[in-house]
N, C-alpha and C. Protein backbone atom coordinates (compact mmCIF):
# COMPACT_ATOMS: atom_id res chain seq x y z
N UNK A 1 -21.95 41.70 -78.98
CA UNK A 1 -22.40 40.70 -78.02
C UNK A 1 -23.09 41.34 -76.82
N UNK A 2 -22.94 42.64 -75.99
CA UNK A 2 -23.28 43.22 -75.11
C UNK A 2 -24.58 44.36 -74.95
N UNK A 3 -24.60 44.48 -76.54
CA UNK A 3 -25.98 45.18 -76.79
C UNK A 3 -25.28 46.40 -76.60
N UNK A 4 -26.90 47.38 -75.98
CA UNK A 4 -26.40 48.80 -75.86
C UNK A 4 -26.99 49.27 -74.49
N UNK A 5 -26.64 50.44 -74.01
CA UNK A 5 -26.21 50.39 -72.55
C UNK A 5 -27.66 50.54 -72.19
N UNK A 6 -28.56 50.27 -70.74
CA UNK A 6 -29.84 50.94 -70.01
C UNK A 6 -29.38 51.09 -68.91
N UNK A 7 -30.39 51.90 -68.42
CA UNK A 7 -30.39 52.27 -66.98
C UNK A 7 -31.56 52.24 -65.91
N UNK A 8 -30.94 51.53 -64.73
CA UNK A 8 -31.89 51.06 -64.10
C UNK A 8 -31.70 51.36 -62.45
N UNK A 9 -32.21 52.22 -62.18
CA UNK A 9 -32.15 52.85 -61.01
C UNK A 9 -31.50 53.62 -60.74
N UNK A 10 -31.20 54.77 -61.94
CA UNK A 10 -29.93 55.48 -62.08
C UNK A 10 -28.49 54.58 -61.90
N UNK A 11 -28.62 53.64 -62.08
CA UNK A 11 -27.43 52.56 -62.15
C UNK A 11 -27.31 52.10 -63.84
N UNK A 12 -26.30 52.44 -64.76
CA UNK A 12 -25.89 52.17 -66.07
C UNK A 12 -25.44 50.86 -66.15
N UNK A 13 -26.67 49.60 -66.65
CA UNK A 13 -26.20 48.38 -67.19
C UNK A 13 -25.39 48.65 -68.73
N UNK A 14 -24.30 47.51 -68.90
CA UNK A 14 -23.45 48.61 -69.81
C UNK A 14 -24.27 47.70 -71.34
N UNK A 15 -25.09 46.95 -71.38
CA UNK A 15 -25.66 45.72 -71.96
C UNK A 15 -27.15 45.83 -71.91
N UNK A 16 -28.23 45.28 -72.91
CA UNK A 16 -29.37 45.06 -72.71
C UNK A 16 -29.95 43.97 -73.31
N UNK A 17 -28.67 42.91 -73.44
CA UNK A 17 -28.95 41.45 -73.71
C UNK A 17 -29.86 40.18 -72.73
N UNK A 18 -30.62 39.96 -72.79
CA UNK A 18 -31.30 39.25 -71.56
C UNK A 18 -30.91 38.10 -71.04
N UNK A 19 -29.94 37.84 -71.69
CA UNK A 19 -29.29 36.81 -71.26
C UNK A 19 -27.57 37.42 -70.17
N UNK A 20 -27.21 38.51 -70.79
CA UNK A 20 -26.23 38.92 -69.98
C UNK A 20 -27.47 39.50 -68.71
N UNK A 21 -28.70 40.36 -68.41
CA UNK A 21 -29.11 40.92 -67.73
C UNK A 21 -29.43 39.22 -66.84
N UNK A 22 -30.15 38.48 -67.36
CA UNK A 22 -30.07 37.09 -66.33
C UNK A 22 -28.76 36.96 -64.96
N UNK A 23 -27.79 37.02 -66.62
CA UNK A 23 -26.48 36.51 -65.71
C UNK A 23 -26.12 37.46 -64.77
N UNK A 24 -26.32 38.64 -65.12
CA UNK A 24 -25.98 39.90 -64.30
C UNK A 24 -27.12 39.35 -62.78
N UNK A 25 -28.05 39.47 -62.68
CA UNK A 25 -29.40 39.20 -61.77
C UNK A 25 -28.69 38.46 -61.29
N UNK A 26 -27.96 37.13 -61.37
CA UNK A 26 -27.41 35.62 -60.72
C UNK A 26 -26.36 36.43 -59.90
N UNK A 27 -25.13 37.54 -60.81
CA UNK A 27 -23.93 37.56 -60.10
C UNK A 27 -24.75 38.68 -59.16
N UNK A 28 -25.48 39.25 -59.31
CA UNK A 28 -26.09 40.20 -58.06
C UNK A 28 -26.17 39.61 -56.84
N UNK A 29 -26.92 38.81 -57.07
CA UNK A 29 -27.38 37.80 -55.65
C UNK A 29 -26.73 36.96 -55.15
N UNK A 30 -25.86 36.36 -56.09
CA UNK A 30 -24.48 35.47 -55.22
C UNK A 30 -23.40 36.82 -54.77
N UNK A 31 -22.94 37.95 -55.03
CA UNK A 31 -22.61 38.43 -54.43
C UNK A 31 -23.54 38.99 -52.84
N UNK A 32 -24.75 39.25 -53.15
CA UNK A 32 -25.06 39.79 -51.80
C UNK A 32 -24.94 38.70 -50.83
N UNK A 33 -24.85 37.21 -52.00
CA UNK A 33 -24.83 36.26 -50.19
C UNK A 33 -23.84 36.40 -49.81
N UNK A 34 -22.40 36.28 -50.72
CA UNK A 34 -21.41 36.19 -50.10
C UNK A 34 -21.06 37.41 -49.67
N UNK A 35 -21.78 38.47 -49.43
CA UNK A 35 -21.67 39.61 -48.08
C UNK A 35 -22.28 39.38 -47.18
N UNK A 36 -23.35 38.41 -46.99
CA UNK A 36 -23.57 38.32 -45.95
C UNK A 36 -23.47 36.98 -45.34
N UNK A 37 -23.38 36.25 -46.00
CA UNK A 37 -22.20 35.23 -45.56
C UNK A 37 -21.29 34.84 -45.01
N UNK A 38 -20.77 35.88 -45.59
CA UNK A 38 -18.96 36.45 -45.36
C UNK A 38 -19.06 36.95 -43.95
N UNK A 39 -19.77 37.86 -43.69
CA UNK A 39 -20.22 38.95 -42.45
C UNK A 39 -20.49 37.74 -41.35
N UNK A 40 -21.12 36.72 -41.72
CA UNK A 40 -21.70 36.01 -40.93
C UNK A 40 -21.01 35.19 -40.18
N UNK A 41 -20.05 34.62 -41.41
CA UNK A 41 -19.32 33.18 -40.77
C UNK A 41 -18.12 34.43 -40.44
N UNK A 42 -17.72 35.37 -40.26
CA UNK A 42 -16.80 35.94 -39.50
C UNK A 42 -16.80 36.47 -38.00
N UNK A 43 -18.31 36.57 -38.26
CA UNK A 43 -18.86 37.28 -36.90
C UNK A 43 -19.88 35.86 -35.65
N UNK A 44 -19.52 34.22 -36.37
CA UNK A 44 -20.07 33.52 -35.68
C UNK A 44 -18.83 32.56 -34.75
N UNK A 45 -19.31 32.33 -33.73
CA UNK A 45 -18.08 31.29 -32.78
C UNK A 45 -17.21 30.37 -33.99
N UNK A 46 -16.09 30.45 -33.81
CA UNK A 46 -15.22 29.52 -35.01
C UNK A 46 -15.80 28.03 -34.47
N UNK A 47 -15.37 27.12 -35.40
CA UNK A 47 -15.27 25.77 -35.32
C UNK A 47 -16.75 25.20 -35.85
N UNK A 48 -16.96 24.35 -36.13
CA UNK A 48 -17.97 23.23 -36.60
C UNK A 48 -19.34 23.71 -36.26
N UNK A 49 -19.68 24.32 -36.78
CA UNK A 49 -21.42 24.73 -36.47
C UNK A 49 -21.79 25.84 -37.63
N UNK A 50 -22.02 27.05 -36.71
CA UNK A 50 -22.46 28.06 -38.02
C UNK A 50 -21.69 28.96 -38.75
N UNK A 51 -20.07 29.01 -38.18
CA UNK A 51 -18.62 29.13 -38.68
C UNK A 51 -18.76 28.41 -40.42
N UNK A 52 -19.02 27.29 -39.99
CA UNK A 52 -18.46 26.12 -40.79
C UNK A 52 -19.85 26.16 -42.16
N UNK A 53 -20.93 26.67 -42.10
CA UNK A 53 -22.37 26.64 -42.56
C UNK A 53 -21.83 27.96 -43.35
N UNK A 54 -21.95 28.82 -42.61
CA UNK A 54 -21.68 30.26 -43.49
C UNK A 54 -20.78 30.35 -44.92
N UNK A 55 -19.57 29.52 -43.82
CA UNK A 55 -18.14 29.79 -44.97
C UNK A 55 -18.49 28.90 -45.68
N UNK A 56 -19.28 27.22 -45.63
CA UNK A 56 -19.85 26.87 -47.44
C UNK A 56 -20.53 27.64 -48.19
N UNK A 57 -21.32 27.93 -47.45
CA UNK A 57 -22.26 29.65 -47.91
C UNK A 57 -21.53 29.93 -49.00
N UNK A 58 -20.58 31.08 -48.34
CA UNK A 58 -19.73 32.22 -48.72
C UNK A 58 -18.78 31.31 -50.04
N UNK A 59 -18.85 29.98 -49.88
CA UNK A 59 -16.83 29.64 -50.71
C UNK A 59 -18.89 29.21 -51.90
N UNK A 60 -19.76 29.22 -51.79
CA UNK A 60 -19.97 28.22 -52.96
C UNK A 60 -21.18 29.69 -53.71
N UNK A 61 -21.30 30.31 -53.04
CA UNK A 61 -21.21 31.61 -53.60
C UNK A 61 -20.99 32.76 -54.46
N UNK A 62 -19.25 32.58 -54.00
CA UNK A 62 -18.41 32.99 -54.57
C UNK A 62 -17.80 32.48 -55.99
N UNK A 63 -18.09 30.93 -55.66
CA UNK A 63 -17.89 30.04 -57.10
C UNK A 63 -18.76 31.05 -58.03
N UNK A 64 -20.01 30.85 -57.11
CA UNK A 64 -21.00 31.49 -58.50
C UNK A 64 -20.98 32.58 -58.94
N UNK A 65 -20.40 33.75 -58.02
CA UNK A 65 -19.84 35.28 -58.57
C UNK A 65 -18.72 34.78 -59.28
N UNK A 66 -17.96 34.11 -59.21
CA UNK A 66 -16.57 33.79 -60.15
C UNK A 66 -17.40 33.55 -61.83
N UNK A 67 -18.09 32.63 -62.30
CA UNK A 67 -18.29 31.85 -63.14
C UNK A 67 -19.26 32.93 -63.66
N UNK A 68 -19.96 33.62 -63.18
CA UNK A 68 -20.68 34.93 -64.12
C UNK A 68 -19.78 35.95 -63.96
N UNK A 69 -18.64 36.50 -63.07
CA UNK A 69 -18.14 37.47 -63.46
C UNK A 69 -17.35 36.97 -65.11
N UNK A 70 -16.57 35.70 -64.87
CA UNK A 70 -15.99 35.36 -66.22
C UNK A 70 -17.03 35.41 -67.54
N UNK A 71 -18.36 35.41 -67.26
CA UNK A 71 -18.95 35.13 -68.61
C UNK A 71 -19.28 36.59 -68.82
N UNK A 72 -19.08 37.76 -68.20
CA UNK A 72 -19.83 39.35 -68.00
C UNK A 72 -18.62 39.49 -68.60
N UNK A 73 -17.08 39.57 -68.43
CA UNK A 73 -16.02 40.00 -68.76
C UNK A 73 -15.62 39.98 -69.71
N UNK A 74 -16.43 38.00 -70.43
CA UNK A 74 -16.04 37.73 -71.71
C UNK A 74 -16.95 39.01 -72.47
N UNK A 75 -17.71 39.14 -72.24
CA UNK A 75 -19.20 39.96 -73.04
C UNK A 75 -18.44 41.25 -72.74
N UNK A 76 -17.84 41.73 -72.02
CA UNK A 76 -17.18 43.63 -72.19
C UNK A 76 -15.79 42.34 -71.94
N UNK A 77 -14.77 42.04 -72.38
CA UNK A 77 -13.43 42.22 -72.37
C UNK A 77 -12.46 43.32 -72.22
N UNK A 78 -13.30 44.18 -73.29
CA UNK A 78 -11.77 45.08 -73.78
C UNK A 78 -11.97 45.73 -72.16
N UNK A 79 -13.73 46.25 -71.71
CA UNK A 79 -13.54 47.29 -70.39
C UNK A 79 -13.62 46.70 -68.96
N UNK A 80 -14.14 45.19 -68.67
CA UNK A 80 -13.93 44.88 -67.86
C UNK A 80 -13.11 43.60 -67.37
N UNK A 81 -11.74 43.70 -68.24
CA UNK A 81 -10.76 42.41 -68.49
C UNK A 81 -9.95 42.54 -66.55
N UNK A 82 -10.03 43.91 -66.33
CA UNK A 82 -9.15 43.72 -65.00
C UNK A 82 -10.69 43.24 -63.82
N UNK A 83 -11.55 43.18 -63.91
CA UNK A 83 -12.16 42.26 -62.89
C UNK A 83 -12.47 40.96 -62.52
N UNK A 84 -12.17 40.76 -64.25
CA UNK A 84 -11.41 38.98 -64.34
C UNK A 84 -11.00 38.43 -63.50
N UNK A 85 -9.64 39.55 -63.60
CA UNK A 85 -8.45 39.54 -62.99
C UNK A 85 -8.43 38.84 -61.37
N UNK A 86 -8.93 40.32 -60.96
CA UNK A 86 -9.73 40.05 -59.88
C UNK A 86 -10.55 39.21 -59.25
N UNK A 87 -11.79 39.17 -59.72
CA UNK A 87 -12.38 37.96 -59.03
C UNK A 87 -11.56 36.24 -59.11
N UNK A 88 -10.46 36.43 -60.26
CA UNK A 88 -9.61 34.98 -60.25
C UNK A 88 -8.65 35.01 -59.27
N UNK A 89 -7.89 36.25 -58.89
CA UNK A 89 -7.50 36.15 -57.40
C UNK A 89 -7.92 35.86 -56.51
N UNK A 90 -9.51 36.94 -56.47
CA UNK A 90 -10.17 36.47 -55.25
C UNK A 90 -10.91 35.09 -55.22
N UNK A 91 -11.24 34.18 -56.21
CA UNK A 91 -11.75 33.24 -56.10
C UNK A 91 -10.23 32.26 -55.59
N UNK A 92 -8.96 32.62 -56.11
CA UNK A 92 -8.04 31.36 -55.69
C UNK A 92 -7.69 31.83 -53.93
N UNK A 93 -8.03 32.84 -53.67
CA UNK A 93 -7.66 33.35 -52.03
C UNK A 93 -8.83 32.35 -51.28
N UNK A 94 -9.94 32.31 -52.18
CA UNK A 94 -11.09 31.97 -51.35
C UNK A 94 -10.82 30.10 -51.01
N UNK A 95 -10.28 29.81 -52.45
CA UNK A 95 -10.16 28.00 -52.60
C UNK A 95 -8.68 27.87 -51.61
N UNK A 96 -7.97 28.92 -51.66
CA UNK A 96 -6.69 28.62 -50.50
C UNK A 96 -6.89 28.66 -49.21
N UNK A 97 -8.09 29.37 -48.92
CA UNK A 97 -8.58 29.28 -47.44
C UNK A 97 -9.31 28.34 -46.87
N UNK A 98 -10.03 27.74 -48.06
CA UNK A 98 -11.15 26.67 -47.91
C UNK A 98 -9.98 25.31 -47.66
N UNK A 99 -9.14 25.14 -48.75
CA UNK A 99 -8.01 24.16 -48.59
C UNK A 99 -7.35 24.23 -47.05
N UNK A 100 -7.32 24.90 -46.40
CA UNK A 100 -6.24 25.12 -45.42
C UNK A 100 -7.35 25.00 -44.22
N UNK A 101 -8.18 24.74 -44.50
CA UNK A 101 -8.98 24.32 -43.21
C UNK A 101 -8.85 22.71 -43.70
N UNK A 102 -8.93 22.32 -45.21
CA UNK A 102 -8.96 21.09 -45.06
C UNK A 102 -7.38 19.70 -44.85
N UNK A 103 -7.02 20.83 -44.86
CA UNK A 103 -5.52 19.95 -44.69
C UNK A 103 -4.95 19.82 -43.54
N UNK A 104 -5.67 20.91 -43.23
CA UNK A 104 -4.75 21.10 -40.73
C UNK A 104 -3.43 21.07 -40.98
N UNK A 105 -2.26 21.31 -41.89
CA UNK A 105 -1.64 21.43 -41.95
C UNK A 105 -0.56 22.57 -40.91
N UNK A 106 0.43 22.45 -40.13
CA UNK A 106 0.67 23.46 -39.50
C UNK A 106 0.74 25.00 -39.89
N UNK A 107 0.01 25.66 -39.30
CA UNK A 107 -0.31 26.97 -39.78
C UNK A 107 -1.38 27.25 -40.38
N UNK A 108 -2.38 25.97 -40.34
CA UNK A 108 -3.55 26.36 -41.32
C UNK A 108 -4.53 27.13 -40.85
N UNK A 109 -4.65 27.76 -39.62
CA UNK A 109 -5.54 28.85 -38.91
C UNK A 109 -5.32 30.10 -39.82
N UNK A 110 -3.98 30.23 -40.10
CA UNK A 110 -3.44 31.89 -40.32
C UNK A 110 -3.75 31.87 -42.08
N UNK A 111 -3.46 30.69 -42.71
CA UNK A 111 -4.01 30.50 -44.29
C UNK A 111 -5.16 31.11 -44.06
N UNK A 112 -5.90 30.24 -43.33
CA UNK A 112 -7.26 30.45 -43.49
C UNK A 112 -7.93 31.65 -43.59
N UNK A 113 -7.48 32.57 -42.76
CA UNK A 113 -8.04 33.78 -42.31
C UNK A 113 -7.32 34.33 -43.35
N UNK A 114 -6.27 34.37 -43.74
CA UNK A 114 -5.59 35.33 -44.85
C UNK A 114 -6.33 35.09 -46.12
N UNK A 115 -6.48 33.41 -46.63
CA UNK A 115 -7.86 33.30 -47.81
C UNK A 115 -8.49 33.97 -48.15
N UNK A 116 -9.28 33.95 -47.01
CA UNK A 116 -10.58 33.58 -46.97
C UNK A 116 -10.72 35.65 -46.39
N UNK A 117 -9.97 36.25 -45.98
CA UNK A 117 -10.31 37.57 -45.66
C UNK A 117 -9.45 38.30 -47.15
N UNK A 118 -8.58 38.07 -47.85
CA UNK A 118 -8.39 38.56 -48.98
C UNK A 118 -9.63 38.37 -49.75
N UNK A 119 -10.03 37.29 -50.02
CA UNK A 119 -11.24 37.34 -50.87
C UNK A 119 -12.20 37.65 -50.77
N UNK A 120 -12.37 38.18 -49.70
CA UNK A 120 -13.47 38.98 -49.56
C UNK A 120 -13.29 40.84 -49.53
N UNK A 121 -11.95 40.99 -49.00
CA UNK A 121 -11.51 42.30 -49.80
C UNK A 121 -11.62 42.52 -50.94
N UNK A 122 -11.06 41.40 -51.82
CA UNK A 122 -11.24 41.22 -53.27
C UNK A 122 -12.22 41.76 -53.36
N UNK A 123 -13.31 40.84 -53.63
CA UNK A 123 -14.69 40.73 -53.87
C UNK A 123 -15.58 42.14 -53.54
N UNK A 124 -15.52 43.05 -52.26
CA UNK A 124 -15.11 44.30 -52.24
C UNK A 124 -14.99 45.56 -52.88
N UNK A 125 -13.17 45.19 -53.34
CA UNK A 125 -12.72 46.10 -54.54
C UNK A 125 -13.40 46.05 -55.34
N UNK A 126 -13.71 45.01 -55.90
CA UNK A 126 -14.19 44.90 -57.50
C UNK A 126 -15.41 45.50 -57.88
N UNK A 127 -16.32 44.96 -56.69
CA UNK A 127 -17.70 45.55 -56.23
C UNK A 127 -17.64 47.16 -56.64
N UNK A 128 -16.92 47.70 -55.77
CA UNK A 128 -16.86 49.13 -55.65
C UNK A 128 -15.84 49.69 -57.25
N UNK A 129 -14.76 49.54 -57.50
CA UNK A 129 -14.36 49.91 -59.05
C UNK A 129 -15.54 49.63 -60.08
N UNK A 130 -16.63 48.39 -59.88
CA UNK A 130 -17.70 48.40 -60.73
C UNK A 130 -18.94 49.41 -60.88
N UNK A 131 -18.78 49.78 -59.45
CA UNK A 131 -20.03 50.17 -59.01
C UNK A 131 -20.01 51.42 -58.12
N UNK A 132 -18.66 52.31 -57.66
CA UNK A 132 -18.63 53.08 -56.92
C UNK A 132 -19.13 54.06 -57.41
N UNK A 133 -19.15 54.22 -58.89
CA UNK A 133 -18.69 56.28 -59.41
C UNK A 133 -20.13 56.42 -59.49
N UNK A 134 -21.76 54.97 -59.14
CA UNK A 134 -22.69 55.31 -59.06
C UNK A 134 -23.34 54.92 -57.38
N UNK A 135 -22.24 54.91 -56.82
CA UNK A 135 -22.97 54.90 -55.13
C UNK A 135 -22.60 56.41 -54.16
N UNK A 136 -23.59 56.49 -53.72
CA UNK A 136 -23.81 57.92 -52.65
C UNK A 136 -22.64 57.70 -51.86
N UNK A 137 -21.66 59.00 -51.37
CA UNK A 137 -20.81 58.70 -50.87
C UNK A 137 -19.51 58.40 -51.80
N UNK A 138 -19.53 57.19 -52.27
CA UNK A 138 -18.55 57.02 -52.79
C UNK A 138 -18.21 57.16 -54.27
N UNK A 139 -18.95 57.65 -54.90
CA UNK A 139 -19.17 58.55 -56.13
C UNK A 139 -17.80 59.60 -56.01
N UNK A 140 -18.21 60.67 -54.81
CA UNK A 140 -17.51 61.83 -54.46
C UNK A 140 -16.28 61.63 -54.01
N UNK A 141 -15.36 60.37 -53.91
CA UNK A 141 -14.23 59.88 -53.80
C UNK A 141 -13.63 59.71 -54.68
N UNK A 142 -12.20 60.06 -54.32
CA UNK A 142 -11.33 59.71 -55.61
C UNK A 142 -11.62 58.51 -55.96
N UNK A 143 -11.04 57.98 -57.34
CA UNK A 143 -10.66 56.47 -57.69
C UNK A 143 -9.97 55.73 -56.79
N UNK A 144 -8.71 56.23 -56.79
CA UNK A 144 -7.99 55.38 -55.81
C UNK A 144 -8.33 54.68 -54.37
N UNK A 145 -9.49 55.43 -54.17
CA UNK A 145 -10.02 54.84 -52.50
C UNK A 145 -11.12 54.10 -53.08
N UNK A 146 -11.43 53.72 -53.83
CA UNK A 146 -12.06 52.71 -54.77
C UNK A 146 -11.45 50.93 -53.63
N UNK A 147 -9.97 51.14 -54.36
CA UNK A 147 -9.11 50.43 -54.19
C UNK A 147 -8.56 50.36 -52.83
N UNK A 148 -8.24 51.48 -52.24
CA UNK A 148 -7.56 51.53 -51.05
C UNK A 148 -8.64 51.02 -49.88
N UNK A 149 -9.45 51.90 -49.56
CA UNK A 149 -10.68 51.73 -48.59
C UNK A 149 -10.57 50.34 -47.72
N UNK A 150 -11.59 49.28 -48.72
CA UNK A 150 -11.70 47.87 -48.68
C UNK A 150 -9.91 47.17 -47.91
N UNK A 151 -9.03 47.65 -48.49
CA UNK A 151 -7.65 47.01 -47.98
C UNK A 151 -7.60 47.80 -46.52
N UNK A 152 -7.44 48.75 -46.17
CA UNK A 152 -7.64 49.73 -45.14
C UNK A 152 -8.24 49.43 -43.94
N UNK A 153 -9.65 48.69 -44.38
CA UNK A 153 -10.29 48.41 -42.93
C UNK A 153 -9.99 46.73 -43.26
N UNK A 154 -9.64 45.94 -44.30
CA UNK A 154 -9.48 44.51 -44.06
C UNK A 154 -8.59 43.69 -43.79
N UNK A 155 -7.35 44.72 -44.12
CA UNK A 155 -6.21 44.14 -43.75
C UNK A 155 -6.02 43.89 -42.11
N UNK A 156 -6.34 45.04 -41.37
CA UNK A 156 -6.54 45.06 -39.97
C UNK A 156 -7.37 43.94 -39.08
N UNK A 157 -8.31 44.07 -39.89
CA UNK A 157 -8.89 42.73 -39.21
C UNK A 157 -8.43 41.62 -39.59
N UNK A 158 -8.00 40.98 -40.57
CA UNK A 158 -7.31 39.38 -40.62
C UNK A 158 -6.22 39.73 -39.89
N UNK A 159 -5.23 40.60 -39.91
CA UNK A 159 -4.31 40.45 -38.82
C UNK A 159 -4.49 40.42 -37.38
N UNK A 160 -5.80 41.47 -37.16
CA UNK A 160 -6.52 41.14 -35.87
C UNK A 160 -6.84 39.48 -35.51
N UNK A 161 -7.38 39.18 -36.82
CA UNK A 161 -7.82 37.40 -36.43
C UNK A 161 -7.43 36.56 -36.23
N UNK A 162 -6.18 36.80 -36.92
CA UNK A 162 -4.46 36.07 -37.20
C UNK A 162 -4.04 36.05 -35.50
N UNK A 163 -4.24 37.32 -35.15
CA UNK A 163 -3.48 37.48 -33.29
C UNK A 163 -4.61 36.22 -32.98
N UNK A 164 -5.67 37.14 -32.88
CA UNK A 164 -6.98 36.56 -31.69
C UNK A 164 -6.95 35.10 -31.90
N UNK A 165 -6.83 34.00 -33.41
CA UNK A 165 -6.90 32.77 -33.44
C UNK A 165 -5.96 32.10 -33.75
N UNK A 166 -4.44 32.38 -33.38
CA UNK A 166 -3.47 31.94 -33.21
C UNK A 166 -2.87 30.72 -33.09
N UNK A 167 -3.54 30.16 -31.83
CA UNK A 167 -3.57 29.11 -31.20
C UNK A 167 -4.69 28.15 -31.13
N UNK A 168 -5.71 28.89 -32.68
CA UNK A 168 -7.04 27.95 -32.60
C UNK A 168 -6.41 26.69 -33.27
């Protein structure tokens, strides 16, 4: 189903089906929005404006990195069954954050930011275990900071956000 492997920019597609390379092209670009998306609605004034614009951005996005990572995973299973994994965490972190703005439920500031900033760690990890052992820099890193890194600098900040919007 996956064909046989090319390479394209010194980057190893593991497939040369044009229909997985499509789908691949789609999950490319819904991931870069939801980096900059993500970046965006984190780094804009909270509440109802471009907070609120970004993070549909970022949550409808992410749908769409979800729904081609599942169809890329089905096509390599046996080697890429744990990013499944992954992006189904990070897609339910993302729908638990999106929920918790919509419910106002007490405590739904701290959901939110925990969501909605796991899944984008997620999203992250996966990125980089897919794609590290061919990026500058992080090639020359162990595996494990693959994994660690992304948690390292993200955990800090949702707990940072968690303090700073407390009382939003």
């Amino acid at each position: 189903m996956s064909g046989n492997p090319i390479v394209i920019g010194g980057i190893v597609i593991p497939f040369d089906s044009p229909v997985l390379l499509f789908i691949l092209g789609i999950h490319v670009l819904a991931g870069l929005v939801c980096v900059a998306s993500g970046i965006a609605a984190m780094f804009s004034r909270k509440g109802p404006g471009r907070h609120t614009v970004f993070g549909r951005i970022y949550f409808w996005g992410f749908a769409v990195v979800f729904v081609t990572t599942t169809v890329l995973s089905i096509a390599r299973r046996h080697e890429d069954f744990y990013l499944f994994i992954i992006g189904t965490i990070a897609f339910a972190s993302a729908a638990f954050g999106r929920n918790a703005v919509k419910s106002r439920h007490k405590g739904w500031t701290a959901f939110h930011i925990i969501g909605m900033g796991m899944s984008f760690i997620l999203l992250l990890t996966a990125f980089y275990l897919d794609n590290g052992k061919n990026l500058p820099v992080w090639k020359d890193m162990p595996h494990f900071m693959f994994w660690f890194l992304p948690n390292l600098i993200g955990i800090p900040l949702i707990i940072f956000a968690m303090v700073k919007y407390r009382n939003y």
